[in-house]
Protein backbone atom coordinates (compact mmCIF):
# COMPACT_ATOMS: atom_id res chain seq x y z
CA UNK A 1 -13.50 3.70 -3.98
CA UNK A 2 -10.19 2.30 -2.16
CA UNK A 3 -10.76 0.17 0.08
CA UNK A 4 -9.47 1.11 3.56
CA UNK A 5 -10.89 -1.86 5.42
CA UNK A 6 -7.49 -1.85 7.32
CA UNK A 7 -4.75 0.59 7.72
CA UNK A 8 -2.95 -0.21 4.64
CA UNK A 9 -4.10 1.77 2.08
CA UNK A 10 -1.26 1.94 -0.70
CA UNK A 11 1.94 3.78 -0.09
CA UNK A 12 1.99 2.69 -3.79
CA UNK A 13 -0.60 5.58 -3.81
CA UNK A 14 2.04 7.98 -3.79
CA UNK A 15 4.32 6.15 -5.71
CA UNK A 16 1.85 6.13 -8.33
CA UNK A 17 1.64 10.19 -8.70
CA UNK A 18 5.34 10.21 -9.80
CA UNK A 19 4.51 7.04 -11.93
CA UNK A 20 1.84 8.76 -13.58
CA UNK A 21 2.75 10.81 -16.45
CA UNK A 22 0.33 -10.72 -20.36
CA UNK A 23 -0.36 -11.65 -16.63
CA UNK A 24 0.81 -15.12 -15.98
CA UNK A 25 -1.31 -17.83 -16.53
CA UNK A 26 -1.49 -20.83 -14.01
CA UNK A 27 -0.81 -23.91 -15.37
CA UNK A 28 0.53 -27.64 -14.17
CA UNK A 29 4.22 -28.70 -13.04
CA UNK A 30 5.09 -32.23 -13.62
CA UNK A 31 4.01 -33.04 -9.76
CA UNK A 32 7.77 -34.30 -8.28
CA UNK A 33 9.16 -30.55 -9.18
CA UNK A 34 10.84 -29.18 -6.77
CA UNK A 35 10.12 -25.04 -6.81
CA UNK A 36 13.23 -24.32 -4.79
CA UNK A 37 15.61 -25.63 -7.15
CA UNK A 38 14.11 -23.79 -10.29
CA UNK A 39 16.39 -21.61 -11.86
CA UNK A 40 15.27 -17.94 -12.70
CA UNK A 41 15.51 -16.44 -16.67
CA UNK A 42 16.57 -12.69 -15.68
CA UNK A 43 15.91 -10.51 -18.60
CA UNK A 44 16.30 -6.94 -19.55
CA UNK A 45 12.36 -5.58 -17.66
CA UNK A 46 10.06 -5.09 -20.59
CA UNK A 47 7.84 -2.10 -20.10
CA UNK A 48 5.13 -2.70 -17.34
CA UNK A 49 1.55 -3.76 -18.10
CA UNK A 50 -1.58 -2.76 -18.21
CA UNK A 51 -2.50 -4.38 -14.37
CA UNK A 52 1.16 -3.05 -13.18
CA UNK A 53 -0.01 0.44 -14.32
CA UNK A 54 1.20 1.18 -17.24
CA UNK A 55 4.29 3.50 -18.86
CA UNK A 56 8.10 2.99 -20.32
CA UNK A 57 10.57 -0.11 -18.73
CA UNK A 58 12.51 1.25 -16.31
CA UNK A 59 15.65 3.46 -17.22
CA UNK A 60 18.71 1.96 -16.46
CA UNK A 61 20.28 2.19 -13.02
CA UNK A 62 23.34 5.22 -12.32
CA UNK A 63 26.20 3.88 -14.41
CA UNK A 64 24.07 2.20 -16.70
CA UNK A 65 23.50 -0.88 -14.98
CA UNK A 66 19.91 -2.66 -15.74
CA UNK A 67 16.84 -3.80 -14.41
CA UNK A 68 16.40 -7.56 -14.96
CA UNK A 69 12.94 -9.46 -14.66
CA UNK A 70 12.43 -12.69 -13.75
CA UNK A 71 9.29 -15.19 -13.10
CA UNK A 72 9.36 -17.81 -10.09
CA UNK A 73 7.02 -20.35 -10.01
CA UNK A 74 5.17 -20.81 -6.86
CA UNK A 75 2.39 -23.08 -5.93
CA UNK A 76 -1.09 -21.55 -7.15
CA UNK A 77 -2.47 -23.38 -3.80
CA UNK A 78 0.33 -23.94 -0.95
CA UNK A 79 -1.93 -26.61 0.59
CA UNK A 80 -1.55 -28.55 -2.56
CA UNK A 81 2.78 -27.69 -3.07
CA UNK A 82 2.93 -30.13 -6.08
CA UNK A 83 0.15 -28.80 -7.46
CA UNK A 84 -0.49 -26.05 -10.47
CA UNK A 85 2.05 -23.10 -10.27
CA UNK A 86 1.32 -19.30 -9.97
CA UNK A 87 4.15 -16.84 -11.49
CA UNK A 88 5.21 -14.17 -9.46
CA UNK A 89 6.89 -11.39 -11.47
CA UNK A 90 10.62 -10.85 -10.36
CA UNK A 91 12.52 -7.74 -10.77
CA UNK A 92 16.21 -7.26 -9.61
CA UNK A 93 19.15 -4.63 -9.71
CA UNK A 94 22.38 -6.13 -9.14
CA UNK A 95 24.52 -4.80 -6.40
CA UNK A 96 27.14 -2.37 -7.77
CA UNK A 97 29.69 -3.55 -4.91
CA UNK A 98 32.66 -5.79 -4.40
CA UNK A 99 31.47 -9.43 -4.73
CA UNK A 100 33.04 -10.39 -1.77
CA UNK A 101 31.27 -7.65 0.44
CA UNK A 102 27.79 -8.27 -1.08
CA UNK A 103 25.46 -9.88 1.35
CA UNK A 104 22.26 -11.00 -0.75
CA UNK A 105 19.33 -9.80 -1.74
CA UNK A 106 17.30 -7.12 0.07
CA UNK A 107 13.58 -7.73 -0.60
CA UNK A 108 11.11 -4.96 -0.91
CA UNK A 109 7.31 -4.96 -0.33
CA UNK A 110 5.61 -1.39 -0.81
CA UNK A 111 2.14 -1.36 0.17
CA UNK A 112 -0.56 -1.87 -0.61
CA UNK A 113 -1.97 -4.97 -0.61
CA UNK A 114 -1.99 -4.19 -3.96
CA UNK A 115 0.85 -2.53 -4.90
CA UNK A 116 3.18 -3.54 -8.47
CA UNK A 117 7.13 -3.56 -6.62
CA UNK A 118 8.36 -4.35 -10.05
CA UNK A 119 7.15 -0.85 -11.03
CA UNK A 120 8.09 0.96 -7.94
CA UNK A 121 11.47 -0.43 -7.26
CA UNK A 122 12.78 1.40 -10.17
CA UNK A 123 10.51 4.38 -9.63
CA UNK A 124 12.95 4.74 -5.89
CA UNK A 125 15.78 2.85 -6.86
CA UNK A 126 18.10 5.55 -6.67
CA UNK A 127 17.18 6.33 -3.05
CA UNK A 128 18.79 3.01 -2.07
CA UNK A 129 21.95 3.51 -3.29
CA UNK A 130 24.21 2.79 -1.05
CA UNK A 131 22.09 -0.56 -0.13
CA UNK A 132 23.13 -1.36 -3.27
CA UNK A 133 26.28 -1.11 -2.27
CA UNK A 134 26.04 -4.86 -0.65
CA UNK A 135 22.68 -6.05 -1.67
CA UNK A 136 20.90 -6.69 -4.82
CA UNK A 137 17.61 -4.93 -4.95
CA UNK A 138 14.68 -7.39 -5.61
CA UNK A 139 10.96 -6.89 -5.36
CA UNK A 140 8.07 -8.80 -6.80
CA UNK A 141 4.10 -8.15 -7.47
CA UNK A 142 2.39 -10.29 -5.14
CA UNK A 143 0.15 -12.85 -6.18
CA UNK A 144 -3.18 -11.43 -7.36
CA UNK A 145 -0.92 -8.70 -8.27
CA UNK A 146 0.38 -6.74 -11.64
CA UNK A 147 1.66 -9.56 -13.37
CA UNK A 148 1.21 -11.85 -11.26
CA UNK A 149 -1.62 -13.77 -11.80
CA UNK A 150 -3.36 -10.04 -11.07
CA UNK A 151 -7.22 -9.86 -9.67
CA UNK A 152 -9.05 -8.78 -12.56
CA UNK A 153 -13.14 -7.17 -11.82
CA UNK A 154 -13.70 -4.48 -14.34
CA UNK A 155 -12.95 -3.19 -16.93
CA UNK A 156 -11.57 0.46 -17.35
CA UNK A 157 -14.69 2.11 -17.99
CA UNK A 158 -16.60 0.19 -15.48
CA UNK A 159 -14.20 1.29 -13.27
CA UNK A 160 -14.69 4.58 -13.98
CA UNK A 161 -18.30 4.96 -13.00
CA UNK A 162 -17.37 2.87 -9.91
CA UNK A 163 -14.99 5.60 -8.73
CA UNK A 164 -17.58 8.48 -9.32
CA UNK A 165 -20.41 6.63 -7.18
CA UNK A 166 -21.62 8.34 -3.58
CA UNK A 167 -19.56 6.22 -1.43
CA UNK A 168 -20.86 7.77 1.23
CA UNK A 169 -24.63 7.32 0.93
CA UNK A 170 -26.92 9.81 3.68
CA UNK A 171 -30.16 7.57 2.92
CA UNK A 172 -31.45 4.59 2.25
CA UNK A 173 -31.58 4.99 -1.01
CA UNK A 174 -27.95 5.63 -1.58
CA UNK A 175 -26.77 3.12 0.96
CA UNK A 176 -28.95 0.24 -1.60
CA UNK A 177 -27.42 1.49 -4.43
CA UNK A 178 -23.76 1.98 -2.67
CA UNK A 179 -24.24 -1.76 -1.52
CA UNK A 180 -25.09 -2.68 -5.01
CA UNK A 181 -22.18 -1.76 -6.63
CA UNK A 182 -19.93 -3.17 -3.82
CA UNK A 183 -21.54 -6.62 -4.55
CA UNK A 184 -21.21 -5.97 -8.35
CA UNK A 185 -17.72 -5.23 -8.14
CA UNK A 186 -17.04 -8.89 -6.18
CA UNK A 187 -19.14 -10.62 -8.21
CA UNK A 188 -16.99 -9.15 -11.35
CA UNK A 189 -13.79 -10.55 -8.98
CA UNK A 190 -14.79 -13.56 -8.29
CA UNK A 191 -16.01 -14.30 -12.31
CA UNK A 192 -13.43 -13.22 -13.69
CA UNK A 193 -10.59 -14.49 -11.52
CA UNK A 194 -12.14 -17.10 -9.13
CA UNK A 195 -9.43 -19.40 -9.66
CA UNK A 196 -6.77 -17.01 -7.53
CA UNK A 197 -8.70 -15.15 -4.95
CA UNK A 198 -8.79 -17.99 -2.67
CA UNK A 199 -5.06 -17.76 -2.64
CA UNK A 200 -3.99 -14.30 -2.32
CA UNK A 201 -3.83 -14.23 1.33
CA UNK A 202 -1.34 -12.78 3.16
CA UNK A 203 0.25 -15.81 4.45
CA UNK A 204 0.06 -17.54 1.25
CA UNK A 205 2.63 -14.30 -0.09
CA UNK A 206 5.09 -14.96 3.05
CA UNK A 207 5.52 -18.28 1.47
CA UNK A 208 6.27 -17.24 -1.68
CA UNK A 209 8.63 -15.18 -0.27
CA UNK A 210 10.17 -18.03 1.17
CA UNK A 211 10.48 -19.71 -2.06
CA UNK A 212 11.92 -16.41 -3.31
CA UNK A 213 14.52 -16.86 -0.31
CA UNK A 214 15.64 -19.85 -1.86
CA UNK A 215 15.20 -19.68 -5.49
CA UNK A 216 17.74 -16.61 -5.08
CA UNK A 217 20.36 -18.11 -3.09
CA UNK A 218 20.05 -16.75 0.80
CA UNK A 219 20.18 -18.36 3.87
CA UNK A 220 18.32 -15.80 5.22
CA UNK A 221 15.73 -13.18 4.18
CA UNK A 222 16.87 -9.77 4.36
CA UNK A 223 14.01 -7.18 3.73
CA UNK A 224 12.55 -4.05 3.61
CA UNK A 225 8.71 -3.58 4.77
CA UNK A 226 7.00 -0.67 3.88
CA UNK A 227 3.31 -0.07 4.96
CA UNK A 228 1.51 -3.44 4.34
CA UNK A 229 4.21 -4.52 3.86
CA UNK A 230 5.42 -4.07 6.91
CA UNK A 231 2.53 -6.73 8.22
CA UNK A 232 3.95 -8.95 5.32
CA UNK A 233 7.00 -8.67 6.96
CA UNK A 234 5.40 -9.51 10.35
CA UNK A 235 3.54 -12.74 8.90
CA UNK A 236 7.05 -14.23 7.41
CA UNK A 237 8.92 -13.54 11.15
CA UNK A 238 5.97 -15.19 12.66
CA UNK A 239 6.01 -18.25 9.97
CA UNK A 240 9.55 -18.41 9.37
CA UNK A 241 11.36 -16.96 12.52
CA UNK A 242 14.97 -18.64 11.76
CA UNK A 243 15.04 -17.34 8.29
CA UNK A 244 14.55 -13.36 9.17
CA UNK A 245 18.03 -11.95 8.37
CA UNK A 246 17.98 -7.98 8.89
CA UNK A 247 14.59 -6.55 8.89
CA UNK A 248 13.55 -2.93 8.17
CA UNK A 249 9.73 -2.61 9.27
CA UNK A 250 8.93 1.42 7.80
CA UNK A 251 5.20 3.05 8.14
CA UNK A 252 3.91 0.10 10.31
CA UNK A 253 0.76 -1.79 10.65
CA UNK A 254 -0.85 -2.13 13.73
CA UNK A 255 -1.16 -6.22 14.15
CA UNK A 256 -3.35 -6.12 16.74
CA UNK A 257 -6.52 -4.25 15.08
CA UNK A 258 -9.35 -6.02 13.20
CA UNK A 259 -10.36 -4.04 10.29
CA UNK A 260 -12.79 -2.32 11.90
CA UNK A 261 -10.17 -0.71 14.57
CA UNK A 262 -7.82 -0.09 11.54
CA UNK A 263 -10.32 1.75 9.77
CA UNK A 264 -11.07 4.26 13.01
CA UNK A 265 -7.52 4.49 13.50
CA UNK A 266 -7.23 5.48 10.16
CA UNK A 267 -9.82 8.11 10.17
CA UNK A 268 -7.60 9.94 13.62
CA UNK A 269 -4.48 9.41 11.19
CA UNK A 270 -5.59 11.38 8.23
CA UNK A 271 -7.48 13.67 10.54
CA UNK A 272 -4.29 14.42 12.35
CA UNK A 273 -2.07 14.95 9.09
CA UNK A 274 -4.95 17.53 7.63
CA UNK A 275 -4.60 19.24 10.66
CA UNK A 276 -0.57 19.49 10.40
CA UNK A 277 -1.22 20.45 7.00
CA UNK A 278 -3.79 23.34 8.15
CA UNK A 279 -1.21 24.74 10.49
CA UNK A 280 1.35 24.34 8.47
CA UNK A 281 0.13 26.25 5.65
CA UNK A 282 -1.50 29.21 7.76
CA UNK A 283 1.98 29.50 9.88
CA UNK A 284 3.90 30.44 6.57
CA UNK A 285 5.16 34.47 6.32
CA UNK A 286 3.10 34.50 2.88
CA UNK A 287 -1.18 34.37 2.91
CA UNK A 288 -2.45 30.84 3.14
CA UNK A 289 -4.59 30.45 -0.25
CA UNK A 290 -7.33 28.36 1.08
CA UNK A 291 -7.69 29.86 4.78
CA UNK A 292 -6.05 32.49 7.50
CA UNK A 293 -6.73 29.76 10.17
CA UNK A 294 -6.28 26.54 10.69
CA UNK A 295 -9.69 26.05 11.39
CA UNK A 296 -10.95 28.03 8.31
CA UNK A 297 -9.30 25.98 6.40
CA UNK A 298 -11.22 23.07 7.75
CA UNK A 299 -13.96 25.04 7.78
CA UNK A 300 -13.70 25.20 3.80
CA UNK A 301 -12.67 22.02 2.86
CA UNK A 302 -15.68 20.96 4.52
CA UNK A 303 -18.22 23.28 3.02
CA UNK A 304 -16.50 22.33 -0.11
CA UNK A 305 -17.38 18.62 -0.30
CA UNK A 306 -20.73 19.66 1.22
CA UNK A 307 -21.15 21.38 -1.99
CA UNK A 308 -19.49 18.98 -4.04
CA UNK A 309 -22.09 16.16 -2.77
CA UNK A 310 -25.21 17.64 -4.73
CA UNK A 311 -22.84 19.50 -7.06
CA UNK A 312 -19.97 18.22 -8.70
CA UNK A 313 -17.94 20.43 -10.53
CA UNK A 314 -15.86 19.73 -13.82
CA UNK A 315 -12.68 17.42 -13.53
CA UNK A 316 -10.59 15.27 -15.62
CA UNK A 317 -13.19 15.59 -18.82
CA UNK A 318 -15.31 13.78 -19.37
CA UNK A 319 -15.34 12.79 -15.80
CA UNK A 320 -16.71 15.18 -13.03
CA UNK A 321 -15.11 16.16 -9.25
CA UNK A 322 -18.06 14.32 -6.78
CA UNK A 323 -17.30 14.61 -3.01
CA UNK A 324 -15.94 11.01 -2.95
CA UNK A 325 -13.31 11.75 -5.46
CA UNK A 326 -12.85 15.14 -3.69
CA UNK A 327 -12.44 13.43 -0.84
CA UNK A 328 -10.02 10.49 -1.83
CA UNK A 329 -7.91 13.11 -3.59
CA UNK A 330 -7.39 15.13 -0.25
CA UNK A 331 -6.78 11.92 1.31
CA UNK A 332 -3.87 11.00 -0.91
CA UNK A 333 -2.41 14.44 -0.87
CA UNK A 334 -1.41 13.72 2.87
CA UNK A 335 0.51 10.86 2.15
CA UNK A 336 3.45 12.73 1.77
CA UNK A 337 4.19 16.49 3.12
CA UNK A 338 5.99 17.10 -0.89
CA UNK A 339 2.47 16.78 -2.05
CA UNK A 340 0.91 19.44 0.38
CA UNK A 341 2.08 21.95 -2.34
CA UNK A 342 -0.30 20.19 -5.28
CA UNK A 343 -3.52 20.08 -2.10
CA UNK A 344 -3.16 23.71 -1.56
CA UNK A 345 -3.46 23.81 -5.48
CA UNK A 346 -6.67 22.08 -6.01
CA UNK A 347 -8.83 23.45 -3.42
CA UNK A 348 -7.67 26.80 -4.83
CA UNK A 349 -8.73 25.71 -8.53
CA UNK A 350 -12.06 23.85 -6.68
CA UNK A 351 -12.75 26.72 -4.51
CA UNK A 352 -13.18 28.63 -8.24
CA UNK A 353 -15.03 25.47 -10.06
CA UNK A 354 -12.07 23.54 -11.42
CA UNK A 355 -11.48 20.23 -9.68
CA UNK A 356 -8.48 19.04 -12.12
CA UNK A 357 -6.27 18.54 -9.62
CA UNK A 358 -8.24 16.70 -7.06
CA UNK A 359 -9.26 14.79 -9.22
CA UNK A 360 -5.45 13.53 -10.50
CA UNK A 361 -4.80 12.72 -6.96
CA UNK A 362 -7.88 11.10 -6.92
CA UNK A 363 -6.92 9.00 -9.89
CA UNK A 364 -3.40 8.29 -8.57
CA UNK A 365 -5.44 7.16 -5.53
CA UNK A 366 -6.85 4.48 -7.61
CA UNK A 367 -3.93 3.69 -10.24
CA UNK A 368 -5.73 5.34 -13.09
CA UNK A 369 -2.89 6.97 -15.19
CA UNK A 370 -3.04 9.66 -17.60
CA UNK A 371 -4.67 7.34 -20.31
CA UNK A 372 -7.60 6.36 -18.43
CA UNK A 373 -6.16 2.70 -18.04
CA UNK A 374 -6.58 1.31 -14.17
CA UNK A 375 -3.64 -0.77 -12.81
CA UNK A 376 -4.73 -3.86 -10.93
CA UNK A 377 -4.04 -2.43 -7.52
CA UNK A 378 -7.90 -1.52 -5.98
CA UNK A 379 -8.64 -4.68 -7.20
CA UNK A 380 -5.85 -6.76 -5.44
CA UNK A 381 -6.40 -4.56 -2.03
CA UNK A 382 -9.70 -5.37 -1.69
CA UNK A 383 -8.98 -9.53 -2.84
CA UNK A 384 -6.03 -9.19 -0.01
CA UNK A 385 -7.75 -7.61 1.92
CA UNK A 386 -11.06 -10.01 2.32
CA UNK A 387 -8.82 -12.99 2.33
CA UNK A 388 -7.23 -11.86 5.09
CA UNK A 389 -10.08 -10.24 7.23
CA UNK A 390 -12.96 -12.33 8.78
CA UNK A 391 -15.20 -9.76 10.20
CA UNK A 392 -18.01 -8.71 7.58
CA UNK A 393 -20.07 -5.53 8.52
CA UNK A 394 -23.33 -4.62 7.35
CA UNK A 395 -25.06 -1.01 6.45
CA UNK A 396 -27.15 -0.84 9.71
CA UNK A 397 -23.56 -1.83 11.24
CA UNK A 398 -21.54 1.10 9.75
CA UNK A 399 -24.30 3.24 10.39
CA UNK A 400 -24.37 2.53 14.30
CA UNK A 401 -20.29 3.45 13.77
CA UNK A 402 -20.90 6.73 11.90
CA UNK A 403 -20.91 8.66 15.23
CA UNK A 404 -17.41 7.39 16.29
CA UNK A 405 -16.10 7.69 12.83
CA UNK A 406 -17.34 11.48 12.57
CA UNK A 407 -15.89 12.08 16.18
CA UNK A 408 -12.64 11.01 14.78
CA UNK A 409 -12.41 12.82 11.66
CA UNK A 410 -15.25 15.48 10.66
CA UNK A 411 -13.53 15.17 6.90
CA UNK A 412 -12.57 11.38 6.62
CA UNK A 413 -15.05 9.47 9.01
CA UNK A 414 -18.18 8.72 6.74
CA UNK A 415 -15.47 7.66 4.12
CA UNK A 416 -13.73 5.49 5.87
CA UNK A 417 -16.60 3.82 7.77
CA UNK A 418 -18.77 3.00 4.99
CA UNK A 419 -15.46 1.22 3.29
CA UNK A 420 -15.82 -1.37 5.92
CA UNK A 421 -18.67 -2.79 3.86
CA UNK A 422 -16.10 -3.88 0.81
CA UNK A 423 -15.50 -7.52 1.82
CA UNK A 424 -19.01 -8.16 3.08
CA UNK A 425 -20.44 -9.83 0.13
CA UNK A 426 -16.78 -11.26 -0.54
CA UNK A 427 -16.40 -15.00 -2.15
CA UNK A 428 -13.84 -16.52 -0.38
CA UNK A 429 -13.94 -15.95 3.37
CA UNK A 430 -11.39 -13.89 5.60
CA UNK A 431 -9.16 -15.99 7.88
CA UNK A 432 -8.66 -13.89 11.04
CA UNK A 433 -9.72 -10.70 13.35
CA UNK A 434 -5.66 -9.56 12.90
CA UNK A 435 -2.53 -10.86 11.89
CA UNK A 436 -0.51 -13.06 13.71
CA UNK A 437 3.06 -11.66 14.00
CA UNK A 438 4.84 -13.16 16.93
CA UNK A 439 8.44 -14.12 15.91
CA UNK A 440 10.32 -15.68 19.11
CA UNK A 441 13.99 -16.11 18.14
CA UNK A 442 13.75 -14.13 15.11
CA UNK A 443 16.86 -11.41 14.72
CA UNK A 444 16.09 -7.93 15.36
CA UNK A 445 13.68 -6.55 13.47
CA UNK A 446 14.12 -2.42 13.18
CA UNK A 447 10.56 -0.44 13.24
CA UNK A 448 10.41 2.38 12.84
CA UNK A 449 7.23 5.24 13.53
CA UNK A 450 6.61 7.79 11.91
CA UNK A 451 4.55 10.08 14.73
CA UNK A 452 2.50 12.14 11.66
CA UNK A 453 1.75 8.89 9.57
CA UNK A 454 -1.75 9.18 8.01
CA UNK A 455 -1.92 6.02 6.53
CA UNK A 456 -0.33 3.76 9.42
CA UNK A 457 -0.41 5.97 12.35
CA UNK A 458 2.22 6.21 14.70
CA UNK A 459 0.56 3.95 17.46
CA UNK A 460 1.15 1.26 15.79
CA UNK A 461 4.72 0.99 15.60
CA UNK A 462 4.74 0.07 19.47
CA UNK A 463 2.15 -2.45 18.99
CA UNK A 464 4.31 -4.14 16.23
CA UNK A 465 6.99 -4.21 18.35
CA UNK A 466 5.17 -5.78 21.33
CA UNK A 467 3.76 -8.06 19.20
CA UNK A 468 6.83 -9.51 17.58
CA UNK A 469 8.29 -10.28 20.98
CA UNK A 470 10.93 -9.64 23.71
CA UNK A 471 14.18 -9.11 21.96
CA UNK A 472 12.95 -9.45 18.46
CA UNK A 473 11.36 -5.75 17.53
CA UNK A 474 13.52 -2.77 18.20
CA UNK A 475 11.32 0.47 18.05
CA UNK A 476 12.93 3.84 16.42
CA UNK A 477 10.48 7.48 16.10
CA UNK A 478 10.76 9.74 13.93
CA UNK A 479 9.03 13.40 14.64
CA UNK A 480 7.88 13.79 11.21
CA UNK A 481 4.99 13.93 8.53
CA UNK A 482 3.63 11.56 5.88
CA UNK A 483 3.39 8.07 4.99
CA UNK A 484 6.74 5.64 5.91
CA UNK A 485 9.88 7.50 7.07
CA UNK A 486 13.15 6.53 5.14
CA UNK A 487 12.31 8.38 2.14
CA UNK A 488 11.51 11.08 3.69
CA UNK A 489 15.26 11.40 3.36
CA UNK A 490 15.81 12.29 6.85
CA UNK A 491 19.24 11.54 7.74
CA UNK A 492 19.09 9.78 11.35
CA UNK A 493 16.59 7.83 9.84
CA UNK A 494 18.87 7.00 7.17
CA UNK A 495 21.87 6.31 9.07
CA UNK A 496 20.28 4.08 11.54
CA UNK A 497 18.26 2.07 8.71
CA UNK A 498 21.41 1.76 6.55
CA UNK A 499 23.49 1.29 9.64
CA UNK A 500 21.74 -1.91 10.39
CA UNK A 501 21.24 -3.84 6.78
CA UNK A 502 24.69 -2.58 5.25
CA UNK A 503 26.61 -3.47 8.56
CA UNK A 504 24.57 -4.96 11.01
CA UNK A 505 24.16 -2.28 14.13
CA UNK A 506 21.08 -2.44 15.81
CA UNK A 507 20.26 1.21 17.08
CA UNK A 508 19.49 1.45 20.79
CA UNK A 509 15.65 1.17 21.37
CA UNK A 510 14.01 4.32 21.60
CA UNK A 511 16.06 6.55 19.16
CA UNK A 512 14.04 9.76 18.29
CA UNK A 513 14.84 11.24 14.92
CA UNK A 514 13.31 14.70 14.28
């Protein structure tokens, strides 16, 4: 089960669909090194690994340019800066400019927390292009990420039974046994990679990107946000506001929720985008396969994973469609209005007893690919995740919610409520209710909303903003569906994006794209 403890579950999700067909070790630095002086070994990329998900090394670049890894070292514990190191896999594409017109490096976080940038970088890399133009491209895996240093819990076919459990338990019976394997699946965490989890907070990554700052060669840190990491991005303005250079904050976080809050919010989100879908797909000229009414079509994907609960039909074999992977794989389908095509699929093949394709989304959901190996990135969320997050909820807690939750969304309520409980029997414990993100005298930081956002809804963009700070966050809307807006590929989203990393304009506050 992902956990969606706060509104940040992957964009890497849908990354990992198209993505779909040795972790560092720590050791000990002599202690007078000094990290920001080290100087990185940029290679050809080899092909990922099994914790960044898998598949080929990434084809070369238009024109035949390559993508180059790199490891920094970065303290394993930044309380302790001379103490044993952490590496955090590095991947670049040079920028194809004019030396003299190049700017730096443009940093990318995904998602997640959890999510392998060294994977998806090249998996988009062609839709920023023309940032290329000035910038090199970098991203990283965060600690407790991919390759670096990644979580480990279970194994691949532990994880497999984990993702077919009820995670949405109707008695007390299933809520023990759903509680169970929540506290098995930490205590698998914290044995097999107590050593990191205390220090894959969120904080302790806006440090490293610090480092990464100056290990590369910038004055400043110029960087692209995209869902978590668009709270990343937050927690480096607020840490290090004289160092933010031009900002792009895309498919924001709400700062100001606890994960409780971020989880209901979540639950309106995804209700809202099933509901665009819905209309959407009854309003075309042709039949709509799965309903003739926006409400029938509800009204079946309900009764479907009613059914589903106390009979699961076949899936990927040997592996069979429950109502939590049902319900996961509807989820991730909204993440992006490209894949509303593939949802209107599977409930077509599960309305006649074949749940393939739900179940693929499903899997992407949870970075299983094609070969039945897991990437690292449902273990990292929830390590992130419970680092970052002090409340810890109990069942008789979520159940009190359940009303609330099912008020919100009839389809996504009981799943997201009942994910509240994956920190509570956590190791290490969470350090706040929210993020801190105020930045005063950071530059202008450009978010922008995306008003049918599932996975970050729309709401929060303005909070982000007010948050950050008079003068610092500069909102921008754009009338539109899915997860994150500038690869959506709308074009005044694009302009004003590129318009202010390539040369610096800051679009007026308030700019509606549609």
């Amino acid at each position: 089960m992902p956990n969606p403890s706060r509104p940040r579950v992957a964009a890497l999700a849908a990354a990992a669909l198209v993505m779909t067909s040795a972790l560092a070790a720590c050791s000990s630095d002599p202690k007078d090194a000094d990290l920001t002086s080290q100087t990185l070994n940029w290679k050809d990329c080899p092909a990922p690994s099994e914790s960044e998900g898998g598949g080929p090394a990434p084809s070369p670049l238009p024109g035949g340019a390559a993508w180059q890894c790199a490891t920094m070292k970065a303290p394993l514990d930044w309380g302790k800066p001379k103490g044993d190191t952490i590496g955090i896999a590095l991947i670049r594409a040079k920028s194809s400019g004019a030396e003299d017109k190049r700017i730096g490096s443009l940093i990318f976080n995904f998602g997640g927390p959890g999510g392998s940038g060294v994977t998806t970088l090249p998996a988009f890399g062609n839709d920023y292009a023309k940032l290329r133009t000035r910038y090199d491209l970098v991203s990283f895996d965060p600690r407790g990420v991919g390759r670096s240093d990644g979580v480990k819990c279970k194994n691949d076919q532990q994880l497999d039974k984990y993702f077919q459990q009820d995670a949405m338990p109707d008695d007390a019976a299933e809520t023990k046994e759903f509680v169970g394997n929540i506290t098995q699946f930490n205590d698998a965490c914290e044995r097999n990679s107590g050593k990191v989890i205390p220090h894959v907070a969120t904080t302790d990554a806006a440090r490293d990107m610090d480092l990464m700052r100056q290990v590369l060669g910038d004055d400043k840190l110029h960087y692209f946000g995209i869902s978590y990491g668009t709270e990343l991005g937050g927690v480096y303005a607020h840490l290090f506001p004289k160092k933010v250079g031009r900002a792009i904050f895309d498919g924001v976080v709400d700062p100001t929720e606890n994960s409780e809050e971020g989880s209901l919010s979540q639950a309106k989100g995804f209700q809202l985008a099933l509901d665009n879908y819905a209309k959407d797909c009854t309003s075309k000229v042709e039949d709509c396969p799965v309903g003739d009414t926006p409400e029938q079509v509800k009204a079946k994907i309900a009764k479907l994973l009613k059914d589903l609960e106390s009979k699961p039909i076949p899936g990927v074999f040997p592996r069979e469609l429950t109502q939590t992977a049902a319900t996961s794989g509807i989820a991730q389908s909204l993440y992006s209005k490209d894949f509303w095509e593939y949802l209107t699929e599977g409930l077509v093949q599960a309305y006649e007893g074949d749940g393939k394709i739900l179940m693929l989304l499903s899997d992407s959901m949870n970075g299983r690919n094609e070969n039945g190996q897991y990437s690292n990135i449902q273990a990292a969320n929830v390590a992130v995740n419970c680092a970052d997050d002090k409340p810890r909820y109990t069942p008789a807690y979520v159940e009190s919610k359940l009303p609330e939750f099912r008020a919100a969304s009839p389809q996504f309520g009981d799943y997201l409520a009942w994910g509240m409980l994956s920190c509570t029997d956590w190791a290490v414990p969470g350090a706040a209710e929210h993020p801190v993100v105020s930045a005063p005298g950071s530059a202008p930081i450009l978010v922008v909303g995306n008003t049918g956002d599932p996975a970050t809804p729309y709401e929060g963009a303005r909070k982000m903003v007010d948050a950050l700070g008079k003068g610092v966050g500069v909102e921008l809307t754009y009338e539109g569906q899915g997860h994150g807006s500038y690869d959506s590929g709308n074009k005044c989203v694009r302009g004003a994006v590129d318009g202010y990393l390539l040369n610096g304009t800051v679009p007026k506050a308030g700019t509606v794209c549609k």
